[in-house]
C-alpha atoms as a PDB file:
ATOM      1  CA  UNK A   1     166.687 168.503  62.024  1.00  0.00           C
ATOM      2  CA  UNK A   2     169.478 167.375  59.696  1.00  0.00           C
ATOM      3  CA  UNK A   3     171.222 165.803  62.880  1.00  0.00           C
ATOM      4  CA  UNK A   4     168.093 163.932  63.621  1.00  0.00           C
ATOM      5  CA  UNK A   5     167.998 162.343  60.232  1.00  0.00           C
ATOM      6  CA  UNK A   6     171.261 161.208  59.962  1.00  0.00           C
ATOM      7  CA  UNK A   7     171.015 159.693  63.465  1.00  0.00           C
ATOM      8  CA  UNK A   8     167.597 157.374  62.710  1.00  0.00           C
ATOM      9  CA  UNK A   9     169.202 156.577  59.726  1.00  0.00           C
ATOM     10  CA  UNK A  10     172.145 155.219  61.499  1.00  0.00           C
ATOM     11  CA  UNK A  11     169.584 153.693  63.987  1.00  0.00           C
ATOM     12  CA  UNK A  12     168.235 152.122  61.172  1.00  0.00           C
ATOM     13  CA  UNK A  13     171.176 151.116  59.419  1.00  0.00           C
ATOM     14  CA  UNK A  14     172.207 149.222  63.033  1.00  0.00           C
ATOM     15  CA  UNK A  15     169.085 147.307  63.182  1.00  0.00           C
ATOM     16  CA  UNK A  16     169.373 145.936  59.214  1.00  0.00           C
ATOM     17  CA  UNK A  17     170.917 142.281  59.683  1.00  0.00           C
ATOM     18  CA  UNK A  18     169.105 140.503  56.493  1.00  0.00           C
ATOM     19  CA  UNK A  19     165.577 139.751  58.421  1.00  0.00           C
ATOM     20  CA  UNK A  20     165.025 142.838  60.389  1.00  0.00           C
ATOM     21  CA  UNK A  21     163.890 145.652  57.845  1.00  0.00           C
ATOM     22  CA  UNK A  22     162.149 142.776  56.152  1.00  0.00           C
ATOM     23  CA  UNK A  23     159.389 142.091  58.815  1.00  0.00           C
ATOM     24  CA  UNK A  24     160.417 145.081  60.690  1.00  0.00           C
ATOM     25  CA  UNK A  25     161.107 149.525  60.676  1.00  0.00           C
ATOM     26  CA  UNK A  26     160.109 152.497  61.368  1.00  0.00           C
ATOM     27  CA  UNK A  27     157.241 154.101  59.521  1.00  0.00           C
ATOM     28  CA  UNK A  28     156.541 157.908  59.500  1.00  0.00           C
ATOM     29  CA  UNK A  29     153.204 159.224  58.636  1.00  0.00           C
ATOM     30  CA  UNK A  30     150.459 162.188  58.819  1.00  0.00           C
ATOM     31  CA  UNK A  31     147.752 162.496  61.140  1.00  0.00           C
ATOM     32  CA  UNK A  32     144.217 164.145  60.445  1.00  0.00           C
ATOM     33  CA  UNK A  33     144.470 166.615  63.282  1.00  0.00           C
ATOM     34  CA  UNK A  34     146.757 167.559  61.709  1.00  0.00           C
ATOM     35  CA  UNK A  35     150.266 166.453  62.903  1.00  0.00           C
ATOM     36  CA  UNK A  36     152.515 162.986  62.792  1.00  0.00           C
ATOM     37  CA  UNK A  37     152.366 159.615  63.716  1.00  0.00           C
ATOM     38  CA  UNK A  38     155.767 157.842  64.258  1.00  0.00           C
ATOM     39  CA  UNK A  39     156.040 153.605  64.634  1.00  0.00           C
ATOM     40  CA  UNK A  40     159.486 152.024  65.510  1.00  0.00           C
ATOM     41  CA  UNK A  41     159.367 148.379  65.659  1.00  0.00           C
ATOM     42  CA  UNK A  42     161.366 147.181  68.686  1.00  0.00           C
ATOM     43  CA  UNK A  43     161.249 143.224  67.891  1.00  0.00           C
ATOM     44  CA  UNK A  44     164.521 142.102  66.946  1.00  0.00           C
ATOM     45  CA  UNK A  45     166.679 145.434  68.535  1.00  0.00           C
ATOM     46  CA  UNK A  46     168.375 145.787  72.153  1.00  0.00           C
ATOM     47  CA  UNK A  47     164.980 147.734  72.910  1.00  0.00           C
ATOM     48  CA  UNK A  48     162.577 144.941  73.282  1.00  0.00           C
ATOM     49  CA  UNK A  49     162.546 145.198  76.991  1.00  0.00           C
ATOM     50  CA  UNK A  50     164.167 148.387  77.734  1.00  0.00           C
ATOM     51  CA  UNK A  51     162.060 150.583  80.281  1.00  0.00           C
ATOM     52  CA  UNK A  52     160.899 153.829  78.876  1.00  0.00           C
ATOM     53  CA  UNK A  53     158.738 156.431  80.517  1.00  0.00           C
ATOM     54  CA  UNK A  54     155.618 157.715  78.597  1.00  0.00           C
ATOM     55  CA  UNK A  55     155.991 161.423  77.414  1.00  0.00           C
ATOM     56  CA  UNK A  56     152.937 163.288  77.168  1.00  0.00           C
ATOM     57  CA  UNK A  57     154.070 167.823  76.426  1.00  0.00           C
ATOM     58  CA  UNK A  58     151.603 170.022  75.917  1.00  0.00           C
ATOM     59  CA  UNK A  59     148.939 167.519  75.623  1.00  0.00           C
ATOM     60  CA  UNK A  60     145.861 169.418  75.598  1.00  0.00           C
ATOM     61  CA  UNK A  61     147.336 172.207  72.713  1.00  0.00           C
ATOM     62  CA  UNK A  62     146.216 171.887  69.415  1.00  0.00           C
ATOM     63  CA  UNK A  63     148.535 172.234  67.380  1.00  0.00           C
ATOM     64  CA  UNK A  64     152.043 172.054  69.769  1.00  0.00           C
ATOM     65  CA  UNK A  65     151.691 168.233  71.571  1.00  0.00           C
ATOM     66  CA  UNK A  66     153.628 165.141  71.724  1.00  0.00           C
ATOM     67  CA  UNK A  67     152.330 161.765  73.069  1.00  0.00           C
ATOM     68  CA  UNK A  68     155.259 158.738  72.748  1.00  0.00           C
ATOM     69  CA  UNK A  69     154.919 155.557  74.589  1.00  0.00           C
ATOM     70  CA  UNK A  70     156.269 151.752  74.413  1.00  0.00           C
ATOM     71  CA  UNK A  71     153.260 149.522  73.885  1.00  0.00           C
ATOM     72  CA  UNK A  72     153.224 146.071  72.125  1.00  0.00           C
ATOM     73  CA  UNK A  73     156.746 145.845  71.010  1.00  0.00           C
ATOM     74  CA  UNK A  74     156.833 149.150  69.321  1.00  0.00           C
ATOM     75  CA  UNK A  75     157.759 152.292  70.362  1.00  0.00           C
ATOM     76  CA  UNK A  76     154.961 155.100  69.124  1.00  0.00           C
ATOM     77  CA  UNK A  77     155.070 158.604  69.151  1.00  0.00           C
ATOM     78  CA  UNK A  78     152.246 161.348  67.965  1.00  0.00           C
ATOM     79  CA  UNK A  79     152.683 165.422  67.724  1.00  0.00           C
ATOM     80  CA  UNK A  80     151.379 168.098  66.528  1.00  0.00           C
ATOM     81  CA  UNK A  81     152.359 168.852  63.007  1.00  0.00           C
ATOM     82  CA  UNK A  82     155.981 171.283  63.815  1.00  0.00           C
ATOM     83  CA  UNK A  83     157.117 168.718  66.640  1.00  0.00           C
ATOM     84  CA  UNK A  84     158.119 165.712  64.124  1.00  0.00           C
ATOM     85  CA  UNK A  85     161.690 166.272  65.485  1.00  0.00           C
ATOM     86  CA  UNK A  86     160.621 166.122  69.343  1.00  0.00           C
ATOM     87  CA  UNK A  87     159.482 162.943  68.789  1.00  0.00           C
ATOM     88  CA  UNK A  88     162.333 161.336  66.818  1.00  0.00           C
ATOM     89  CA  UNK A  89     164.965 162.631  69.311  1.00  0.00           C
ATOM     90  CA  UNK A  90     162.795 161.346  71.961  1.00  0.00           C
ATOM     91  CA  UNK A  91     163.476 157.600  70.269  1.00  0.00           C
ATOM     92  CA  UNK A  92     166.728 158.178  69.126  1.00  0.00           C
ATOM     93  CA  UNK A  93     168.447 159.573  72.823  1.00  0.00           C
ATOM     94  CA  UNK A  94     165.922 156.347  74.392  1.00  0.00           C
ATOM     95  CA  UNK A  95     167.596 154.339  71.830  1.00  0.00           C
ATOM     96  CA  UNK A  96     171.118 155.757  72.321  1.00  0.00           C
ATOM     97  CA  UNK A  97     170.917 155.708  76.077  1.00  0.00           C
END
């Protein structure tokens, strides 16, 4: 997991030009089902219009799912609550690619 942090945060750090991670980010945040909700705003970043496949693992589990998508200039992902880090590496090797 500690690889995955330091490579959003160099993600991040990439994107930060002085107006970007003022209207833009990435927010990270709990779900009630329980499990994670992940935003990346792609406005502003190479990513805009880069092609990316829906994922959708394990979908009807209840606790061991992951749903991430590209809709409306942001890139989303949701999981259950141990599959945080599925979801950010999905991004980041999208991202990377």
């Amino acid at each position: 997991m500690h690889q995955t942090l330091e490579r959003l945060q160099t993600w991040y750090l990439s994107q930060c030009d002085g107006d970007w991670e003022h209207g833009y980010g990435v927010s990270i945040r709990t779900l009630d089902n329980p499990g994670w909700a992940v935003k990346v705003a792609l406005e502003g970043t190479n990513l805009g219009s880069k092609a990316f496949d829906e994922v959708r693992d394990r979908y009807e589990s209840e606790n061991d799912w992951v749903i991430c998508r590209v809709i409306e200039g942001r890139f989303e992902g949701f999981c259950g609550p141990k599959r945080l880090a599925d979801v950010l590496e999905t991004f980041l090797d999208w991202a990377e690619g």
